[in-house]
N, C-alpha and C. Protein backbone atom coordinates (compact mmCIF):
# COMPACT_ATOMS: atom_id res chain seq x y z
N UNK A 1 -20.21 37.37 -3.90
CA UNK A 1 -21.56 37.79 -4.23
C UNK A 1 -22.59 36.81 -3.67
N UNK A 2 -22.27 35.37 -3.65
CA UNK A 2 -22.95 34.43 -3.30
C UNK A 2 -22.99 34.69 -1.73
N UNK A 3 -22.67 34.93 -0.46
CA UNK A 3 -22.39 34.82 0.04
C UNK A 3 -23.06 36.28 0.93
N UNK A 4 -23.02 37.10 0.15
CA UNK A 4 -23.81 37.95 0.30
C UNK A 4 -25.77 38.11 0.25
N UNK A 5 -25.65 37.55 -0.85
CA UNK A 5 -27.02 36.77 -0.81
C UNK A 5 -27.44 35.77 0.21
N UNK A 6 -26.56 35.14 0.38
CA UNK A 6 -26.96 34.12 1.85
C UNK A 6 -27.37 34.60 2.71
N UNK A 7 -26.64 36.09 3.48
CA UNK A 7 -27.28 36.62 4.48
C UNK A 7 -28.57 36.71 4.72
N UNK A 8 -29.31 37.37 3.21
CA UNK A 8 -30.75 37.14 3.45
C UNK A 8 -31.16 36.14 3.62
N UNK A 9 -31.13 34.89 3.54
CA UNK A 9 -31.48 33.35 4.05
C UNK A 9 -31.06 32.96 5.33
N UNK A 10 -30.50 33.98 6.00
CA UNK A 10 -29.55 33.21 7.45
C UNK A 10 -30.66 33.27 8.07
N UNK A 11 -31.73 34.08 8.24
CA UNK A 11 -32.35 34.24 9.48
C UNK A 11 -33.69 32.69 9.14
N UNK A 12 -34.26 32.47 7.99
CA UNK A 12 -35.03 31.51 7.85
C UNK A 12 -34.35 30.17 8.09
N UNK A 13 -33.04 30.12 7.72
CA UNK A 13 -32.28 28.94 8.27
C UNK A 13 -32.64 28.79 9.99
N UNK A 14 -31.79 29.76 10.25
CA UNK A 14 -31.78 29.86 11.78
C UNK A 14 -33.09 29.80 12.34
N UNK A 15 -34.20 29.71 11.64
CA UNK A 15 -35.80 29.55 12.25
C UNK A 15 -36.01 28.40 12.50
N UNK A 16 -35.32 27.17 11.87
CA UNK A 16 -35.63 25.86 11.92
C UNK A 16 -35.00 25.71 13.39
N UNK A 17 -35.70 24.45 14.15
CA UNK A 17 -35.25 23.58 14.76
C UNK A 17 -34.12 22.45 14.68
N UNK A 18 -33.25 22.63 15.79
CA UNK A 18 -32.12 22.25 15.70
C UNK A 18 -32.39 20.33 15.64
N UNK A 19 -33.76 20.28 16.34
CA UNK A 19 -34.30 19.16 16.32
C UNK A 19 -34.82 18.15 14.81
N UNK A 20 -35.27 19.53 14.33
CA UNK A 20 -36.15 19.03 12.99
C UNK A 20 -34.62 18.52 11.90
N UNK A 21 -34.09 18.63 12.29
CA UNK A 21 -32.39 18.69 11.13
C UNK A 21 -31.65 17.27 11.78
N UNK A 22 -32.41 16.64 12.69
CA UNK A 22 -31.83 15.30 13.10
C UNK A 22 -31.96 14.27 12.22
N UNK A 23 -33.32 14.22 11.49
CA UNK A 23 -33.31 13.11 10.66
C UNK A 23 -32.24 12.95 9.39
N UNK A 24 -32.14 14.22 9.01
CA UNK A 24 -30.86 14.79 7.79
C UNK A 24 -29.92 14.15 8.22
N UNK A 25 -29.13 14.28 9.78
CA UNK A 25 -28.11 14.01 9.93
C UNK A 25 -28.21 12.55 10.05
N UNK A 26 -28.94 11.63 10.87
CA UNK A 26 -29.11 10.28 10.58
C UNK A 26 -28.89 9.65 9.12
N UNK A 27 -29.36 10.23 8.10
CA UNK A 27 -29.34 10.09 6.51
C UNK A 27 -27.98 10.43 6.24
N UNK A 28 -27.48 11.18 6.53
CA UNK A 28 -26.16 11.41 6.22
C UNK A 28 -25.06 10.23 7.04
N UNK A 29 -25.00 10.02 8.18
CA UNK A 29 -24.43 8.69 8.64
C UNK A 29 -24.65 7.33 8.29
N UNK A 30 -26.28 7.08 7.36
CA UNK A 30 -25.98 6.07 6.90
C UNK A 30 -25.32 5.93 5.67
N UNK A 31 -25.21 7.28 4.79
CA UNK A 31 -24.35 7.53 3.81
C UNK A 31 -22.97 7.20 4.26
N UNK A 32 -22.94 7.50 5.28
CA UNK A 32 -21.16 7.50 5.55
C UNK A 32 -20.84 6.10 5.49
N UNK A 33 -21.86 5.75 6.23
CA UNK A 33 -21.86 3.79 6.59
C UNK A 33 -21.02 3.04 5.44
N UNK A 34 -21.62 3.32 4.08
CA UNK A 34 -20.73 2.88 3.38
C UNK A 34 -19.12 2.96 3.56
N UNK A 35 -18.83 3.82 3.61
CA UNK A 35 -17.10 4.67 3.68
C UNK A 35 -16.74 3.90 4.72
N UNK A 36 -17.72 2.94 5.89
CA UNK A 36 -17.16 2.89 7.13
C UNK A 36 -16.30 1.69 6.63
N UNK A 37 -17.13 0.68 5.44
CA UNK A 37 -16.65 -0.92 4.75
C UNK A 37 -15.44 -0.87 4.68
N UNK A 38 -14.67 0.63 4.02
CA UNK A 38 -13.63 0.74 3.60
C UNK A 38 -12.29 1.36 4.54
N UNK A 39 -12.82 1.41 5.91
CA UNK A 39 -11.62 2.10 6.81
C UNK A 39 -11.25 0.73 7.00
N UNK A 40 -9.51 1.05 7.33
CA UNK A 40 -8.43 -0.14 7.94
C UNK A 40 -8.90 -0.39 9.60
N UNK A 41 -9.61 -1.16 9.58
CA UNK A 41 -10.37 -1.18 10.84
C UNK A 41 -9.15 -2.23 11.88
N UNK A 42 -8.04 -2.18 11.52
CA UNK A 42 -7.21 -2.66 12.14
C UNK A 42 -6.02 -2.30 12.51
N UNK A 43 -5.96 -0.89 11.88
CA UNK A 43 -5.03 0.01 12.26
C UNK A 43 -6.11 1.58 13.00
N UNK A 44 -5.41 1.49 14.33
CA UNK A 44 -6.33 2.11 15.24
C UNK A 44 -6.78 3.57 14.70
N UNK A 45 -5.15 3.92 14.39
CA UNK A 45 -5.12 5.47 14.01
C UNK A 45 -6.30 5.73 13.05
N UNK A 46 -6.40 4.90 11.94
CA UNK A 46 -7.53 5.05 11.30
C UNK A 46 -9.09 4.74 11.52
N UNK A 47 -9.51 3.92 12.43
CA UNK A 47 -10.37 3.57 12.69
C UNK A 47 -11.23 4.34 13.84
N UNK A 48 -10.65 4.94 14.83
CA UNK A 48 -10.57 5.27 15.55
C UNK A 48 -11.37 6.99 15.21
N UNK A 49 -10.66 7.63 14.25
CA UNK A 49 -11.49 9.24 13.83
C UNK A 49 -12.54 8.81 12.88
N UNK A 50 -12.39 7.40 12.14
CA UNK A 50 -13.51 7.26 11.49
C UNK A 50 -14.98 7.31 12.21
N UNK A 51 -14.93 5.81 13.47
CA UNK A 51 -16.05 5.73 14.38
C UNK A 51 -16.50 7.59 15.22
N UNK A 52 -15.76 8.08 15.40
CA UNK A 52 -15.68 9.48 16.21
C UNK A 52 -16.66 10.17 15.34
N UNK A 53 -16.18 10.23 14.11
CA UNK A 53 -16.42 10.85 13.00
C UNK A 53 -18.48 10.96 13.15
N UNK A 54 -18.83 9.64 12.71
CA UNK A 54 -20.00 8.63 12.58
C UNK A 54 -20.94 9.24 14.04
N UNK A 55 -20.31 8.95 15.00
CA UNK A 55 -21.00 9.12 16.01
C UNK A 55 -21.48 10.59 16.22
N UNK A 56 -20.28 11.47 16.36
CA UNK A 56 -20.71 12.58 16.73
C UNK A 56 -21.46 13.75 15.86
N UNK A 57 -21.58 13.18 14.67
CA UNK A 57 -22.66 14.00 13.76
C UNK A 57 -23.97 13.51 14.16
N UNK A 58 -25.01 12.73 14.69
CA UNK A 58 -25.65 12.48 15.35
C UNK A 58 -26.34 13.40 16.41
N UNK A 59 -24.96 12.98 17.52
CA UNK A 59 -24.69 13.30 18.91
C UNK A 59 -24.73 14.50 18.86
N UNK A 60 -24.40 15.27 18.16
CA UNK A 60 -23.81 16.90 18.41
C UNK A 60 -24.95 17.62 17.07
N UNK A 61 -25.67 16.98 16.70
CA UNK A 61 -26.92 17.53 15.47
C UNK A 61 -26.38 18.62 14.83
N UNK A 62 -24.67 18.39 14.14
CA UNK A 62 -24.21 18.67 13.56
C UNK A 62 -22.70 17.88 12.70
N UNK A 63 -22.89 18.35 11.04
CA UNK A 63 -22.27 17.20 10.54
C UNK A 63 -20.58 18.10 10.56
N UNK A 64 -20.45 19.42 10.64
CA UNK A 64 -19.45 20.15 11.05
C UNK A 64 -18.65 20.20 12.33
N UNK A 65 -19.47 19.55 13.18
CA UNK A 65 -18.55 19.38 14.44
C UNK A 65 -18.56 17.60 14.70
N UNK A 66 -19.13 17.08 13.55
CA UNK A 66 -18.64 15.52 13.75
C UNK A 66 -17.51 15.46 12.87
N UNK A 67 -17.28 16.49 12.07
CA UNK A 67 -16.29 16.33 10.98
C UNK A 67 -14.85 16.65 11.91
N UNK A 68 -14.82 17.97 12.91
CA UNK A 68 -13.84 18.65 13.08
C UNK A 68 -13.49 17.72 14.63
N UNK A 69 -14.55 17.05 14.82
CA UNK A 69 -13.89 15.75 16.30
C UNK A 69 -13.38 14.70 15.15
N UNK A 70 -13.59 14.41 14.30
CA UNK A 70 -12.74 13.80 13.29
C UNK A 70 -11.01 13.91 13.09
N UNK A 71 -11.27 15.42 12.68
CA UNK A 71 -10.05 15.96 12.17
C UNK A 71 -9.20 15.96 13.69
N UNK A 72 -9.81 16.31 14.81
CA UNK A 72 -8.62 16.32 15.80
C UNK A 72 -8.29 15.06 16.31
N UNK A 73 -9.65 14.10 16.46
CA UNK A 73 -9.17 12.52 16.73
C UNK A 73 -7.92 11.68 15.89
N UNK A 74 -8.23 12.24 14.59
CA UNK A 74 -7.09 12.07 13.38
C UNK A 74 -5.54 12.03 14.02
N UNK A 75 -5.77 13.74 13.93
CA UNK A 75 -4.48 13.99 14.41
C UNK A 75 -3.91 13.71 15.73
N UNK A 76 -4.69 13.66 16.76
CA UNK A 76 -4.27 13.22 17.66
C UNK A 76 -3.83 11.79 17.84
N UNK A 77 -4.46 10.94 16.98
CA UNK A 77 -3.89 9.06 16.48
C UNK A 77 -2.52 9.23 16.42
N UNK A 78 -2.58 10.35 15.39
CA UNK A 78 -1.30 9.83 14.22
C UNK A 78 -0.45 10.32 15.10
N UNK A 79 -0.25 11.34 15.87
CA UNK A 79 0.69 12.06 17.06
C UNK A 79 1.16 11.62 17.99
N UNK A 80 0.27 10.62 18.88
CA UNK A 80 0.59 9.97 20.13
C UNK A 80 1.02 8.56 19.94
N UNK A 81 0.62 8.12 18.21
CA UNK A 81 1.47 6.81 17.97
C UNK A 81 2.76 7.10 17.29
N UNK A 82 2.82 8.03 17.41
CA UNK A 82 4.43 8.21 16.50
C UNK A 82 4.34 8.51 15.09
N UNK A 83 3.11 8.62 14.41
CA UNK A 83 3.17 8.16 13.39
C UNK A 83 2.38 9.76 12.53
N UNK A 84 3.21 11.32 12.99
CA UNK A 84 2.86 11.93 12.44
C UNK A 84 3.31 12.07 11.06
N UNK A 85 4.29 11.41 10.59
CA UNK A 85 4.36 11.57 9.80
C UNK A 85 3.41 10.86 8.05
N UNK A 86 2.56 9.83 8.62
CA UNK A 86 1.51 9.44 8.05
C UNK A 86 -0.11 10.43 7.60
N UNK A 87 0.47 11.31 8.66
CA UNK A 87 -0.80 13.15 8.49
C UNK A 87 0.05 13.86 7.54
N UNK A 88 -0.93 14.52 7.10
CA UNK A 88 -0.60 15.49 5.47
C UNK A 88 -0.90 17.22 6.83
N UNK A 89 0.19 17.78 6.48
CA UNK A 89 0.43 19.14 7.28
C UNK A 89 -0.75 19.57 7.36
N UNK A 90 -1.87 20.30 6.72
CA UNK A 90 -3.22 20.37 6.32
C UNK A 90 -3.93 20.02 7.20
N UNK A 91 -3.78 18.66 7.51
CA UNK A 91 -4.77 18.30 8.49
C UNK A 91 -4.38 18.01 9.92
N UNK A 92 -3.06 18.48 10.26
CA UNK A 92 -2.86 18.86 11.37
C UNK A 92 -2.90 20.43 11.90
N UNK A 93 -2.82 20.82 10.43
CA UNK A 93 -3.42 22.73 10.88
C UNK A 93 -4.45 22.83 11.01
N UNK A 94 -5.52 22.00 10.68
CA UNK A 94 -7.33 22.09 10.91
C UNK A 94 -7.15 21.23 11.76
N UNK A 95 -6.66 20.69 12.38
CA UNK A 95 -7.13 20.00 13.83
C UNK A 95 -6.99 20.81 14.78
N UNK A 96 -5.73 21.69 14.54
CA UNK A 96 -5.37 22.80 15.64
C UNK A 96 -6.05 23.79 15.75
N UNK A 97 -6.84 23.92 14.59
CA UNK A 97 -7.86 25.58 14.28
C UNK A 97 -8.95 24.80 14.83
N UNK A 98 -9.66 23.48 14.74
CA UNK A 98 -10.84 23.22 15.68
C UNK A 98 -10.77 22.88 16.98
N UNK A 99 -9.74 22.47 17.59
CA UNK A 99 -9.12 22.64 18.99
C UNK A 99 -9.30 24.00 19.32
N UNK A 100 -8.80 24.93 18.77
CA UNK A 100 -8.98 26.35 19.09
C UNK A 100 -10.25 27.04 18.62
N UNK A 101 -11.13 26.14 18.35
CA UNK A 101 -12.45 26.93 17.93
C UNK A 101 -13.16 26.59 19.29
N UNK A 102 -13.16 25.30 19.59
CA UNK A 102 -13.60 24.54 20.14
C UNK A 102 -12.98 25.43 21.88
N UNK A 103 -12.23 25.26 21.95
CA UNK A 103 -11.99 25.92 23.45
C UNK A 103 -12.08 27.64 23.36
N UNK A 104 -12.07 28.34 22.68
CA UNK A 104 -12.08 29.68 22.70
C UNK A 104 -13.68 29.75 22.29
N UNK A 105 -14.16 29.39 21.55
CA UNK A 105 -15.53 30.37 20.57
C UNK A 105 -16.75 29.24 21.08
N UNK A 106 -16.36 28.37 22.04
CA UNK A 106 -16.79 27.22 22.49
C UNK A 106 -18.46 26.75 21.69
């Protein structure tokens, strides 16, 4: 039902500037900033989708595709060091669904 109601709001969303929604996302990365104190900044796998993470919500003036270069940087760590088995299944199936969002629906 909720969701239905949204529709009528999509189009005033979609009126804003993709520009005007930059400062939000800046505010939101220094939120993250905190979370950054707490990554193992010495184990790559982790450090590595965190910074990705940070940057590309910014870069891409969206906090959904800094999340989902997250989720595939993730998985791609934990994969090419051997160490898939440190990924929870979950988040190697959403790395694969934004890989495939990402090259198909581009």
């Amino acid at each position: 039902m909720l969701f239905v109601l949204c529709l009528f709001f999509a189009p005033l969303a979609g009126s804003i500037p993709v520009y005007a929604t930059a400062p939000a996302l800046v505010f939101v990365a220094c939120l993250m900033a905190r979370g950054l104190a707490e990554v193992d900044w010495d184990d790559v796998t982790e450090a590595a989708p965190a910074l990705i993470t940070a940057i590309t919500m910014p870069l891409t003036y969206s906090v959904a595709n800094g999340i989902a270069f997250g989720f595939i940087t993730y998985a791609a760590a934990k994969v090419l060091s051997g160490r898939i088995a440190d990924a929870k299944p979950a988040v190697l199936v959403l790395a694969v669904l934004f890989v495939v969002k990402f090259a198909y629906l581009g």
